[in-house]
Protein backbone atom coordinates (compact mmCIF):
# COMPACT_ATOMS: atom_id res chain seq x y z
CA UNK A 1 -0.39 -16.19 -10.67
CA UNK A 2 0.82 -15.67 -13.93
CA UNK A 3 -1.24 -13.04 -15.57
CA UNK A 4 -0.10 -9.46 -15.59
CA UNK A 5 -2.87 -6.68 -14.85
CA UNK A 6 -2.86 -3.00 -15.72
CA UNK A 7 -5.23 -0.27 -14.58
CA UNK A 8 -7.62 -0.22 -17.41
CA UNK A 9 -8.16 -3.91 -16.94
CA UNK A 10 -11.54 -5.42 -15.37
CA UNK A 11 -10.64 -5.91 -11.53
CA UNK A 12 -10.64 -9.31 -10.50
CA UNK A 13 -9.75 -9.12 -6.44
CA UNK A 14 -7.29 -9.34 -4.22
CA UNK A 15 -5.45 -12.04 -3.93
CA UNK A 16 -2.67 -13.91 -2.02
CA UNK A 17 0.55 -14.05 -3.66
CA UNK A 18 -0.14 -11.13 -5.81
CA UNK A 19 2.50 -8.90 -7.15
CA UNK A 20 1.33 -4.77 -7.18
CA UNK A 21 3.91 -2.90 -8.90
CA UNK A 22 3.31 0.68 -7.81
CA UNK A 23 5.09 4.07 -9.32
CA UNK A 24 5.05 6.47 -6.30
CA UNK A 25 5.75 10.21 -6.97
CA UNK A 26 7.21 12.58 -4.60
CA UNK A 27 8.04 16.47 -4.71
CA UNK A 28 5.04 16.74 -7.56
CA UNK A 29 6.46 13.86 -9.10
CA UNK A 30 10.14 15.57 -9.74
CA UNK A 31 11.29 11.70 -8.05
CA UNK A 32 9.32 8.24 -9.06
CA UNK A 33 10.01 5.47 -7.00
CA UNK A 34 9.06 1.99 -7.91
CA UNK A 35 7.85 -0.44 -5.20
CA UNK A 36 6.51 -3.76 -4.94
CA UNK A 37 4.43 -5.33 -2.71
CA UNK A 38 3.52 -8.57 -2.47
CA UNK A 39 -0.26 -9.78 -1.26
CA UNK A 40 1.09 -11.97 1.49
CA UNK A 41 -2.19 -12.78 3.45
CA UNK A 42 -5.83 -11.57 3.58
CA UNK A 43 -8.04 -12.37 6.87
CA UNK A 44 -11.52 -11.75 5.30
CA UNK A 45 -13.36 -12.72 8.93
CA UNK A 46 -10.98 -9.19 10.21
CA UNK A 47 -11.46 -7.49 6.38
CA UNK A 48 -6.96 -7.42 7.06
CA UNK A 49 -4.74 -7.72 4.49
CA UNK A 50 -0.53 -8.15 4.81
CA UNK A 51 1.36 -6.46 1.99
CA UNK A 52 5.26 -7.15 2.00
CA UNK A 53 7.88 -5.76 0.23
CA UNK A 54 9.42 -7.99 -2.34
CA UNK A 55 12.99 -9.30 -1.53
CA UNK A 56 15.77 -7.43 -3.00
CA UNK A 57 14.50 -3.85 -2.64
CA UNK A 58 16.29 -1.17 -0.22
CA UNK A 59 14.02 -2.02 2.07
CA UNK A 60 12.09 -5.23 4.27
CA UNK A 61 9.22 -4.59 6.21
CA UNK A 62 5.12 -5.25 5.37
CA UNK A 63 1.78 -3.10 6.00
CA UNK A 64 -1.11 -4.21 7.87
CA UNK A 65 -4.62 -2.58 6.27
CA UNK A 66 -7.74 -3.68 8.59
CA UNK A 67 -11.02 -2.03 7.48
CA UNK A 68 -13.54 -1.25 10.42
CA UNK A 69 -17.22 -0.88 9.29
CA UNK A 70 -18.05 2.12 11.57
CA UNK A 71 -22.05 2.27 10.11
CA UNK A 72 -23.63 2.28 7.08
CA UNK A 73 -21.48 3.91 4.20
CA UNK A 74 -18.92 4.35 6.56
CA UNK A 75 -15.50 2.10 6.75
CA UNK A 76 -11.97 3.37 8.72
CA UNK A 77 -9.06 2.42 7.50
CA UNK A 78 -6.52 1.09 9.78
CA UNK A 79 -2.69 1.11 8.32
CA UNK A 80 0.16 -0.08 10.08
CA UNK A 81 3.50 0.11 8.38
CA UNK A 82 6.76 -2.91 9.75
CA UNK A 83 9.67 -1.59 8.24
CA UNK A 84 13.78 -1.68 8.19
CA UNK A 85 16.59 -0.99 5.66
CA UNK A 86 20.49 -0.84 5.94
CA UNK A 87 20.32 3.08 6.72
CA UNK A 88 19.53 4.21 10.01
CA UNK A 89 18.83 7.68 8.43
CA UNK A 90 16.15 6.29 6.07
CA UNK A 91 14.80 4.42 8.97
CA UNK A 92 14.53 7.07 11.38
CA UNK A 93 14.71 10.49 9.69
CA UNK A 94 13.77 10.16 6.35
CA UNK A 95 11.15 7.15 5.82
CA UNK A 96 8.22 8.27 8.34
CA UNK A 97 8.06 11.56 6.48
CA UNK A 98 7.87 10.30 3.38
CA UNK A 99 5.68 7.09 4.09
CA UNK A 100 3.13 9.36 5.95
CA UNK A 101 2.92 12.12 2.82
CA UNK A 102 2.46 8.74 0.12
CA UNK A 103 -0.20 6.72 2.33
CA UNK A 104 -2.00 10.20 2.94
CA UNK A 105 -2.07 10.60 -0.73
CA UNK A 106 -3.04 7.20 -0.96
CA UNK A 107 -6.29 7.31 1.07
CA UNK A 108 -7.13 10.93 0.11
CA UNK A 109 -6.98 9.42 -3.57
CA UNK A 110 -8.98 6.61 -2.51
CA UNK A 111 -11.96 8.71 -0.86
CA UNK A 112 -11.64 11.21 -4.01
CA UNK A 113 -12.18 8.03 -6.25
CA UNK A 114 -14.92 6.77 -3.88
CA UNK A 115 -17.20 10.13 -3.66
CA UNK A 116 -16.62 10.34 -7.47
CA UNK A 117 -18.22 6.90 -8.20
């Protein structure tokens, strides 16, 4: 892959190896973090897809996304989150609040964006 994407771009899929660069605001977006993921693997007989963190970051660890058809118009969204860093604090304490706030945003964004279309 060597072509860079931005939003406003036509969407061409999901791919493996893909870079996402993300800019994730917390506290109203007083703190920006920057993460990236890397498309890792995508099951399309399971509709899963593994995202890992790129080497080098605070933190190692992937996410899991499986979507369920549950019926017509209808798809849940299973998200599993592998994760570890150097700081037992961030791992434990301070991580599964924060994780759980952006991938609630996340998917609340995503239905939002969904209903709107």
């Amino acid at each position: 892959m060597d072509k860079i994407s931005y939003e406003e771009d036509e969407y061409e899929g999901l791919k493996e190896g893909q870079l996402i660069f993300l800019e994730i605001k917390v506290g109203y977006g007083i703190l920006k973090l920057a993460v990236t993921h890397q498309v890792n693997k995508i099951i399309e007989e399971s509709k899963t897809m593994k995202f890992c963190y790129v080497e080098g970051g605070k933190a190692a660890g992937s996410q899991m996304i499986k979507l369920v058809s549950k019926g017509p118009n209808t798809t849940e969204v299973i998200h599993d989150t592998y994760y570890k860093s150097g700081s037992k604090f961030r791992d434990e304490k301070l991580y599964p609040i924060v994780h759980e706030r952006i991938i609630n945003e996340f998917h609340r964004n995503v239905k939002n964006f969904l209903e709107e279309a």
